[in-house]
PDB file of N, CA and C in Angstrom:
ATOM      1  N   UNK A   1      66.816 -21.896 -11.298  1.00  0.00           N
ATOM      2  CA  UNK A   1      66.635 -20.459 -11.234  1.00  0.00           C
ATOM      3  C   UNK A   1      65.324 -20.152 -10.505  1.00  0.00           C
ATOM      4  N   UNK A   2      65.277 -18.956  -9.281  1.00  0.00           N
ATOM      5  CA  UNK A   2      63.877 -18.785  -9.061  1.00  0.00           C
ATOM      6  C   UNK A   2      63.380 -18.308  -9.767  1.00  0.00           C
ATOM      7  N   UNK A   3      62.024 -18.176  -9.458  1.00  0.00           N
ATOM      8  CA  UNK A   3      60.952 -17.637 -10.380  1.00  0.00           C
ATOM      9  C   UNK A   3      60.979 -16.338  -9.940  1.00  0.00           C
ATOM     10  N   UNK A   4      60.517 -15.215 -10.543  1.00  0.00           N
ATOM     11  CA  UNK A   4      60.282 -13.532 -10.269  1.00  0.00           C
ATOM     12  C   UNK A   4      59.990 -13.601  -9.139  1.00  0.00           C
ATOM     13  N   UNK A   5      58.280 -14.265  -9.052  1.00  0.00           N
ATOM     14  CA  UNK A   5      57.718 -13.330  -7.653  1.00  0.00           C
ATOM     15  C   UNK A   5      58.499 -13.986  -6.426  1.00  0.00           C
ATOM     16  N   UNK A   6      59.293 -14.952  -6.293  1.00  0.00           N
ATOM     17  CA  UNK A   6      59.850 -15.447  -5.263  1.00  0.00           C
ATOM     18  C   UNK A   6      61.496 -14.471  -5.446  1.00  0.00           C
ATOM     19  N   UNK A   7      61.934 -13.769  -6.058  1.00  0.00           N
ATOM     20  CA  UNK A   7      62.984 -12.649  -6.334  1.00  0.00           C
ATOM     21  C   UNK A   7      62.514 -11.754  -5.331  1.00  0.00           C
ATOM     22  N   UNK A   8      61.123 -11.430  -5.757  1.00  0.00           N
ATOM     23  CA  UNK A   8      60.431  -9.783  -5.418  1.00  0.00           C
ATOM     24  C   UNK A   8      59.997 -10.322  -3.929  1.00  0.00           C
ATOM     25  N   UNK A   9      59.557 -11.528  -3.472  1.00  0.00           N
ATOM     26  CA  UNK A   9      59.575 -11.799  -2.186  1.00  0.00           C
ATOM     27  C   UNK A   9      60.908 -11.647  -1.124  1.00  0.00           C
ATOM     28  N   UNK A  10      61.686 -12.232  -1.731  1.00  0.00           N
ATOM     29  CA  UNK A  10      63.301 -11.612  -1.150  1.00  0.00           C
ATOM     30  C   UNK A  10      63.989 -10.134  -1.303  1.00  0.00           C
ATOM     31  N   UNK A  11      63.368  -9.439  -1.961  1.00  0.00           N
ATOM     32  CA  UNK A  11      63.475  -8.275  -2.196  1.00  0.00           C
ATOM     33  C   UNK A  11      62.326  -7.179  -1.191  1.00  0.00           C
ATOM     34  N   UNK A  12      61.764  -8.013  -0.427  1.00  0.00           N
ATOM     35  CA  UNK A  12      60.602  -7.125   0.272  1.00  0.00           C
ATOM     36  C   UNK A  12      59.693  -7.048   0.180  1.00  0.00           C
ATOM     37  N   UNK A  13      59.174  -7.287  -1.120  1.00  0.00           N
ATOM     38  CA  UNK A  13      57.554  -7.319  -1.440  1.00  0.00           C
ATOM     39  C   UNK A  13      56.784  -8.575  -1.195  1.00  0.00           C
ATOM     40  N   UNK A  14      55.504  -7.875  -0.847  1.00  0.00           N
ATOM     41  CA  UNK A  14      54.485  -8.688  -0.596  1.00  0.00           C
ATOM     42  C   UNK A  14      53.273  -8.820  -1.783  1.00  0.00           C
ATOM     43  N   UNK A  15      52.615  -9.454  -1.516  1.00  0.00           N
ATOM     44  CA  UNK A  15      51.255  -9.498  -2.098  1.00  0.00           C
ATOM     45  C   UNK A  15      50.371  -8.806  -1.471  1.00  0.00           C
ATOM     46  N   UNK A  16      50.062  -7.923  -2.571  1.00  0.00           N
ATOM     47  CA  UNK A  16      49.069  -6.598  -2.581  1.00  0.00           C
ATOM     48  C   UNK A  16      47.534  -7.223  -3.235  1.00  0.00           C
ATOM     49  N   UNK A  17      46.922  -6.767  -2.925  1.00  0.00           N
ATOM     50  CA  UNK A  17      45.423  -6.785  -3.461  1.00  0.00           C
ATOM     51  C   UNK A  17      44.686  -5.509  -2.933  1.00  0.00           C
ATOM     52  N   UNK A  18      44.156  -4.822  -4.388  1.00  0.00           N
ATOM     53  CA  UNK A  18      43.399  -3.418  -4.004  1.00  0.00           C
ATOM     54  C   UNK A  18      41.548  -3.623  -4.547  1.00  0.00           C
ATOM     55  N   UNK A  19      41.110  -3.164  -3.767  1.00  0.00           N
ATOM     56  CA  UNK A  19      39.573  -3.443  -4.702  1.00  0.00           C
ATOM     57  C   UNK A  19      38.926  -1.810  -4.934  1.00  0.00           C
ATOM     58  N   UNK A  20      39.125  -1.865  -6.065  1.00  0.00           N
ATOM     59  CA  UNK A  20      38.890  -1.020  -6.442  1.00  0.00           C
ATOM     60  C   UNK A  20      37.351  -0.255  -6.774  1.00  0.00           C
ATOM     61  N   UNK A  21      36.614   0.957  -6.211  1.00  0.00           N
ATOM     62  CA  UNK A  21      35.201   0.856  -6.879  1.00  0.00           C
ATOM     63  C   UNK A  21      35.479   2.436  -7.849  1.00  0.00           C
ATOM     64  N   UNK A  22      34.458   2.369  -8.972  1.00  0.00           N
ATOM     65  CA  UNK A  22      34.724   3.138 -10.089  1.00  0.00           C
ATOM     66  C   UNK A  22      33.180   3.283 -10.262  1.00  0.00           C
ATOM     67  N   UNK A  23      33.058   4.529 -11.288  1.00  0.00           N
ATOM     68  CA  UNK A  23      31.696   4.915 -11.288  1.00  0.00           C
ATOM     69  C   UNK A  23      31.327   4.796 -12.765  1.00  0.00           C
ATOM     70  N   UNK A  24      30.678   4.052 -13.634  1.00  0.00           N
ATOM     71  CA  UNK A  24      31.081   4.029 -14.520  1.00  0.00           C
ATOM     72  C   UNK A  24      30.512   5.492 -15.818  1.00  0.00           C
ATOM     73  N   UNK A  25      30.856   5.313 -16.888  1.00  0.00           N
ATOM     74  CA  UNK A  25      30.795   6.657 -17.214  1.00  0.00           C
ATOM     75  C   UNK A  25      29.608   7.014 -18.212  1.00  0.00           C
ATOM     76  N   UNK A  26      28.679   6.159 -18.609  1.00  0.00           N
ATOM     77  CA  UNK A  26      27.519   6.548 -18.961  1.00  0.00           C
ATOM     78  C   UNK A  26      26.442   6.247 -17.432  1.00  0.00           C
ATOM     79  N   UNK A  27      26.653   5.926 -16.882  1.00  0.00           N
ATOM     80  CA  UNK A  27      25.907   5.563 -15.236  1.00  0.00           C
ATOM     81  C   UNK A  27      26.305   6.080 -14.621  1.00  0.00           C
ATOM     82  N   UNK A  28      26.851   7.500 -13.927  1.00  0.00           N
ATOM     83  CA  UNK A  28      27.477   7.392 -12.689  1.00  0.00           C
ATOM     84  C   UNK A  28      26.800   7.099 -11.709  1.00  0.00           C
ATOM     85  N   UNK A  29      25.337   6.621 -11.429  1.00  0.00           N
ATOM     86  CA  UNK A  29      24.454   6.463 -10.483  1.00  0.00           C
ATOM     87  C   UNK A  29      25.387   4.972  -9.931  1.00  0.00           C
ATOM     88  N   UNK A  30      25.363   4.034 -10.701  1.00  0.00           N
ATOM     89  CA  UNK A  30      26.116   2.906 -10.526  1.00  0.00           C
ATOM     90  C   UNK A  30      27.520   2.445 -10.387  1.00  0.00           C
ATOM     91  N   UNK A  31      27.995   2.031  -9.481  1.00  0.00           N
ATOM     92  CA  UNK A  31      29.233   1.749  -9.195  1.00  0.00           C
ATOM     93  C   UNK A  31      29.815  -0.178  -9.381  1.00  0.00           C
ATOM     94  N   UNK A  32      31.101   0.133  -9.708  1.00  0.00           N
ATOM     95  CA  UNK A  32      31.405  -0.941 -10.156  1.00  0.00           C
ATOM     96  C   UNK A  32      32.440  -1.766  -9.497  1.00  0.00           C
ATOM     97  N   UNK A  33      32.980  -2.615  -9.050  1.00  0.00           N
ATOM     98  CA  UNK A  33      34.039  -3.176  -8.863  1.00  0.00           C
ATOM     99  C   UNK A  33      35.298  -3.832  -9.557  1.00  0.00           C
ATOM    100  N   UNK A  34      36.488  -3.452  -9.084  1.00  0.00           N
ATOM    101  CA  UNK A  34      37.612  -4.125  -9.811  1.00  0.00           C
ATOM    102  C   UNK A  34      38.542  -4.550  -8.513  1.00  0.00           C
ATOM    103  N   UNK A  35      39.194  -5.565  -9.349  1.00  0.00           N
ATOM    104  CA  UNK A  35      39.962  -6.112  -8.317  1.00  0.00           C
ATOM    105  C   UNK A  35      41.435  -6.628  -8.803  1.00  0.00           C
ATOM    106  N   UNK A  36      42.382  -5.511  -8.272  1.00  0.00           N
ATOM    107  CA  UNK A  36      43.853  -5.965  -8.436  1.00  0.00           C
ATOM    108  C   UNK A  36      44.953  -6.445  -7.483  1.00  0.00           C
ATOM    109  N   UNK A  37      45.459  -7.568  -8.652  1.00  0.00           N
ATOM    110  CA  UNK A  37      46.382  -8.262  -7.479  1.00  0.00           C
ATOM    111  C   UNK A  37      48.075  -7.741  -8.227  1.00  0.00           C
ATOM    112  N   UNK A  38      48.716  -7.784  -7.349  1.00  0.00           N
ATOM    113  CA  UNK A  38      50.569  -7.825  -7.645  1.00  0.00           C
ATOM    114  C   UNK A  38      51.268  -7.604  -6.869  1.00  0.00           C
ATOM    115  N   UNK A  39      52.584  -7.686  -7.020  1.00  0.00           N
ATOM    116  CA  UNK A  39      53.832  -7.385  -5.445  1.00  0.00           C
ATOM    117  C   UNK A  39      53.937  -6.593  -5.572  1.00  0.00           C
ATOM    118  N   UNK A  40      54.159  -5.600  -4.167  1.00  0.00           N
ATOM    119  CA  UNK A  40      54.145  -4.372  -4.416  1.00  0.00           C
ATOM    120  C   UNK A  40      54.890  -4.260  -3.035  1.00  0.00           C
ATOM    121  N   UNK A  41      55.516  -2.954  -2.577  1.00  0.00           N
ATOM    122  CA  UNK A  41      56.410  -2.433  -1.557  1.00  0.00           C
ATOM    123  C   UNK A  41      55.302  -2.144  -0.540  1.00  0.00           C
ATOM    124  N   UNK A  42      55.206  -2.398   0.219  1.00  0.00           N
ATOM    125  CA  UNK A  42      54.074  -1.734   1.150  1.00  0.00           C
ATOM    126  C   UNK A  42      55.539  -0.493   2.435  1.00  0.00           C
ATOM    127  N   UNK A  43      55.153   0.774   2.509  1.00  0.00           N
ATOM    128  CA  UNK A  43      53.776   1.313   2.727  1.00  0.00           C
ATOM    129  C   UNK A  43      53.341   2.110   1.383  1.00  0.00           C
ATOM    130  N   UNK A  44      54.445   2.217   0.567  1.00  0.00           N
ATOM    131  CA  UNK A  44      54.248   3.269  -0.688  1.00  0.00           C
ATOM    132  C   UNK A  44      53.609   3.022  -1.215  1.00  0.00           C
ATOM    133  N   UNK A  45      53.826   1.565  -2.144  1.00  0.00           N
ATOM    134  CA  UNK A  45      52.861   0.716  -3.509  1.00  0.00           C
ATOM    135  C   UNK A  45      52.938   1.784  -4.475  1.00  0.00           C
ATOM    136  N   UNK A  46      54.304   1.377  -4.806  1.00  0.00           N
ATOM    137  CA  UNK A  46      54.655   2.005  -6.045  1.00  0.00           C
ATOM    138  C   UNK A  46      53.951   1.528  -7.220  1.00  0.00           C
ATOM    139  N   UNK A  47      53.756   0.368  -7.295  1.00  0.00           N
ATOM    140  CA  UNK A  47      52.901  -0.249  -8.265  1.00  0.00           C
ATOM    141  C   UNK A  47      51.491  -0.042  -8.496  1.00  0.00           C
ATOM    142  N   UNK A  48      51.196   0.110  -7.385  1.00  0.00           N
ATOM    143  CA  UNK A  48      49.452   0.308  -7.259  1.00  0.00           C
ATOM    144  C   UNK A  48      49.504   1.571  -7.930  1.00  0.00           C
ATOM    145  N   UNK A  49      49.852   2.633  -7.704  1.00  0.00           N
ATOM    146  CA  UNK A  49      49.989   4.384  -7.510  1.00  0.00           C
ATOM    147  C   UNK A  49      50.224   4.156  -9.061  1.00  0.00           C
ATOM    148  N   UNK A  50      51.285   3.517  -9.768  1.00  0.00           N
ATOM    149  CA  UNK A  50      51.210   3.668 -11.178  1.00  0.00           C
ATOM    150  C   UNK A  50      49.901   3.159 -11.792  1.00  0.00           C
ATOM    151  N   UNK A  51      49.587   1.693 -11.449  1.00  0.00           N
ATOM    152  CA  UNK A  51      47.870   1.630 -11.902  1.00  0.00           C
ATOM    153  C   UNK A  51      47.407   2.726 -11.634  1.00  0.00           C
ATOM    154  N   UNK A  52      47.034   3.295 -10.444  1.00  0.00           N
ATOM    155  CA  UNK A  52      45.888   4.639 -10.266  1.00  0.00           C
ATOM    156  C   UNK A  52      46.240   5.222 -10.971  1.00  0.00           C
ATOM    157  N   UNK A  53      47.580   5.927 -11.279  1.00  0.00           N
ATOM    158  CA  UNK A  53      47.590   6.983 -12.398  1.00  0.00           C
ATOM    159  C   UNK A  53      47.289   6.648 -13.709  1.00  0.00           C
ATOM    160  N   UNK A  54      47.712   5.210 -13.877  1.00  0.00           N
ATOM    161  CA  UNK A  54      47.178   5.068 -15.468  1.00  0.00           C
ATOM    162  C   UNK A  54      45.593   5.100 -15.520  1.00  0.00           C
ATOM    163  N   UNK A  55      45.217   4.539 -14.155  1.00  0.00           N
ATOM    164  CA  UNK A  55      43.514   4.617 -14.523  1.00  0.00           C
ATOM    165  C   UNK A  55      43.358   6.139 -14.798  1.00  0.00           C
ATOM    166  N   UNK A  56      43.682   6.979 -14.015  1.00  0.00           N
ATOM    167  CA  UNK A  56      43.232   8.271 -14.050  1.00  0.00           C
ATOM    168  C   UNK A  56      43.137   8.893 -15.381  1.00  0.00           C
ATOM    169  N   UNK A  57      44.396   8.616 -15.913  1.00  0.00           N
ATOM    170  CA  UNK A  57      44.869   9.150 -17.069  1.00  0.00           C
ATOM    171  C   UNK A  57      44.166   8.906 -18.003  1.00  0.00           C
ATOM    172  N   UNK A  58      43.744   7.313 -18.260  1.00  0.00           N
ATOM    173  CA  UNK A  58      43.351   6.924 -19.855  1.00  0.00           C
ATOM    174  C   UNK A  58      42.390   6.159 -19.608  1.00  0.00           C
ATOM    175  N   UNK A  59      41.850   5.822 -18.604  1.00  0.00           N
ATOM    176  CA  UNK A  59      40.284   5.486 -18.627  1.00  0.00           C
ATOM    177  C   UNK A  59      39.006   6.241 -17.855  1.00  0.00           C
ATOM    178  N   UNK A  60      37.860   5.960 -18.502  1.00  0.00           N
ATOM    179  CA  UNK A  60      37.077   6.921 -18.405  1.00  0.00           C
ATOM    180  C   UNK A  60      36.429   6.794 -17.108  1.00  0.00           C
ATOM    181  N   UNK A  61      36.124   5.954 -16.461  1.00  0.00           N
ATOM    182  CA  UNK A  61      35.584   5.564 -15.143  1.00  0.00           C
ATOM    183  C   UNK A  61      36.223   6.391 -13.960  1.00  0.00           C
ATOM    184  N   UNK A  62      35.471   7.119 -13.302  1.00  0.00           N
ATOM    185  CA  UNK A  62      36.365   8.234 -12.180  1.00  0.00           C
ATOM    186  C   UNK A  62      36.172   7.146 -10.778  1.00  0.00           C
ATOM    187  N   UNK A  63      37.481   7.178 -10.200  1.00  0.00           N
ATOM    188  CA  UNK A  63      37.149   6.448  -9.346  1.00  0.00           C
ATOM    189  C   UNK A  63      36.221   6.439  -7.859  1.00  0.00           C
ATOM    190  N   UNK A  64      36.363   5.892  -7.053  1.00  0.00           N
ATOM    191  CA  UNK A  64      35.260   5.910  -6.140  1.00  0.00           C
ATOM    192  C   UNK A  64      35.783   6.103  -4.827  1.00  0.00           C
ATOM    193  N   UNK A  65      36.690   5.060  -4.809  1.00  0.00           N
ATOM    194  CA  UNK A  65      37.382   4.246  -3.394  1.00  0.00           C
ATOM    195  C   UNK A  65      38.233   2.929  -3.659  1.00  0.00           C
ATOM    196  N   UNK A  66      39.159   2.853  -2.986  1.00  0.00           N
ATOM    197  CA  UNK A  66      40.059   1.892  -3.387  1.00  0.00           C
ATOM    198  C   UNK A  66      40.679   1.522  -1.731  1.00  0.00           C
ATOM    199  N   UNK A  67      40.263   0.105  -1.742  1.00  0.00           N
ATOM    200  CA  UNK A  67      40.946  -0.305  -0.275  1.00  0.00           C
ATOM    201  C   UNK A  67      41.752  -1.353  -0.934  1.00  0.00           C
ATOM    202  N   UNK A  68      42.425  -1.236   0.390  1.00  0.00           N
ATOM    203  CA  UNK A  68      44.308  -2.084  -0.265  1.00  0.00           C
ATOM    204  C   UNK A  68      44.332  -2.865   0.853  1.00  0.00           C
ATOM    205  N   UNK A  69      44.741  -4.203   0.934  1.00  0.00           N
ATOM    206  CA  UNK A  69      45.022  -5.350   1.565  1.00  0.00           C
ATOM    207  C   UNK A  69      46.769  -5.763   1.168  1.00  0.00           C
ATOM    208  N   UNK A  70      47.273  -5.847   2.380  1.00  0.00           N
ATOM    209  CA  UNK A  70      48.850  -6.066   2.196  1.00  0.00           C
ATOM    210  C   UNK A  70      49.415  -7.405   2.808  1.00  0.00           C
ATOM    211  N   UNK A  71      50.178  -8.003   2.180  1.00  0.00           N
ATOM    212  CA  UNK A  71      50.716  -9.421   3.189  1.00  0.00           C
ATOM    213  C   UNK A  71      52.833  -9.539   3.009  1.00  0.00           C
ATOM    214  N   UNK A  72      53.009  -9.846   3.780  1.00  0.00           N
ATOM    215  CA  UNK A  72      54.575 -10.252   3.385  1.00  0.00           C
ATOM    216  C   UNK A  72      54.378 -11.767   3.875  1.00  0.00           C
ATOM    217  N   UNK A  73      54.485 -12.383   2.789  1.00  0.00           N
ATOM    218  CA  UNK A  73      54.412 -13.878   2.702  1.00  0.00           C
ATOM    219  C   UNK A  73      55.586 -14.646   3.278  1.00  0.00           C
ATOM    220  N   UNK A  74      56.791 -14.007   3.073  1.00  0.00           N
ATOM    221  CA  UNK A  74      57.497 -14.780   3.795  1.00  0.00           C
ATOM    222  C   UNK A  74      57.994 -13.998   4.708  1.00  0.00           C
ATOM    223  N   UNK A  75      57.497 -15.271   6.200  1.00  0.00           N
ATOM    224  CA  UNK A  75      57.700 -14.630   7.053  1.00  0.00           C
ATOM    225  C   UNK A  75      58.523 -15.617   8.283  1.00  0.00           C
ATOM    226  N   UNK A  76      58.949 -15.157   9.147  1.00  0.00           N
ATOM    227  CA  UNK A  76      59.361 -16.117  10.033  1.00  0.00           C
ATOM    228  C   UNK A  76      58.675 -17.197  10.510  1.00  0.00           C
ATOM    229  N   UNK A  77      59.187 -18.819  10.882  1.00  0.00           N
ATOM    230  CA  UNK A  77      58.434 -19.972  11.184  1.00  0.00           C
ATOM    231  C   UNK A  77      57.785 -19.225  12.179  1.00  0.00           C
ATOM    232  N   UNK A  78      56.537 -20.172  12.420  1.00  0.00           N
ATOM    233  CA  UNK A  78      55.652 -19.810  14.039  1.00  0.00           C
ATOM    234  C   UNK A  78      56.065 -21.241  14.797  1.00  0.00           C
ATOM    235  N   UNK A  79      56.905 -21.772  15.736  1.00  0.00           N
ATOM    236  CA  UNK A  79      56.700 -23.217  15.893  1.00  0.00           C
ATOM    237  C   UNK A  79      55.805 -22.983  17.750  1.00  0.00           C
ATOM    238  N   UNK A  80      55.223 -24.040  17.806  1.00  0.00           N
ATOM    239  CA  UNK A  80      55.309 -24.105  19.466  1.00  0.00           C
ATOM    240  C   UNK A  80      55.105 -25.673  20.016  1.00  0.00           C
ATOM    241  N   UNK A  81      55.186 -26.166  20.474  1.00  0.00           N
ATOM    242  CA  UNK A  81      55.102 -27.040  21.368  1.00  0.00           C
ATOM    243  C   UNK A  81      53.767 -27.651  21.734  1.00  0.00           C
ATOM    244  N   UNK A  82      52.727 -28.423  21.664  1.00  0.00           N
ATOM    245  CA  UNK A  82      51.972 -28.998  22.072  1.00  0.00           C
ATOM    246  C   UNK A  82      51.567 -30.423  22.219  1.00  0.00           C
ATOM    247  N   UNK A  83      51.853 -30.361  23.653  1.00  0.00           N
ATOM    248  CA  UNK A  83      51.847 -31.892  24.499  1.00  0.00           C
ATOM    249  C   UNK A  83      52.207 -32.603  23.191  1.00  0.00           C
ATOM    250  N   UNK A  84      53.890 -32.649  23.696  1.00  0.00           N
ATOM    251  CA  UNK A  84      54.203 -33.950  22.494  1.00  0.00           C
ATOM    252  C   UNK A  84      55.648 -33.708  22.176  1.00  0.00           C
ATOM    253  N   UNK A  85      56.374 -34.839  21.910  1.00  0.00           N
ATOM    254  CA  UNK A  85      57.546 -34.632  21.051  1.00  0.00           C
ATOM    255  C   UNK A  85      57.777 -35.044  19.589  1.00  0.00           C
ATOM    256  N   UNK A  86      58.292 -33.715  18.896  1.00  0.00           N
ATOM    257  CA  UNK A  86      58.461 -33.982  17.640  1.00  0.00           C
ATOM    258  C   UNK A  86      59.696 -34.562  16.955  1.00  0.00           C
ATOM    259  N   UNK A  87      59.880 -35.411  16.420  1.00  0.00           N
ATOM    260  CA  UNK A  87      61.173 -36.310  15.568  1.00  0.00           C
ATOM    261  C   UNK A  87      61.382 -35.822  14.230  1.00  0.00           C
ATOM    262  N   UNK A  88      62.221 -35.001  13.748  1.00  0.00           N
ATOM    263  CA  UNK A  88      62.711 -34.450  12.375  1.00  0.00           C
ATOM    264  C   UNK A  88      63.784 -36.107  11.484  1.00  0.00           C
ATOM    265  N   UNK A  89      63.445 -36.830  10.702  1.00  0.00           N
ATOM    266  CA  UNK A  89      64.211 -37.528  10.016  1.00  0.00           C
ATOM    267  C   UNK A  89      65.035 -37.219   9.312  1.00  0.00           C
TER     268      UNK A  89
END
């Protein structure tokens, strides 16, 4: 049986990573970092958008800025040729 994230890879998703900065809430002078990873649909990130709302919702830290890094892991071979022949057994 596959495993999930190799499901959600055949299903379209990639690996998401957002870094998140937050201000925290007895400091707002100071800012903080978080960092989330999961598969997510890129361009929407339905997943991410539900984190943000839950942050919004029920934790106290207002956020700052949030940059998002996207990959689709599986992707087509790259092959090419260099000076040489290759033998598959």
């Amino acid at each position: 049986m596959a495993s999930k994230e190799f499901r959600l890879q055949m299903a379209g998703y990639g690996l998401t990573t957002a870094n998140i900065l937050y201000r925290l809430p007895d400091h707002p002078a100071i800012i903080q970092s978080y960092i989330w990873q999961d598969y997510d649909l890129h361009p929407e990130f339905p997943q991410l958008r539900r984190f943000l709302d839950f942050w919004a919702q029920k934790l106290e830290g207002p956020l700052h800025a949030v940059t998002v890094s996207h990959s689709g892991l599986i992707k087509p071979a790259e092959i090419r040729l260099l000076n040489g022949e290759f033998r598959v057994h």
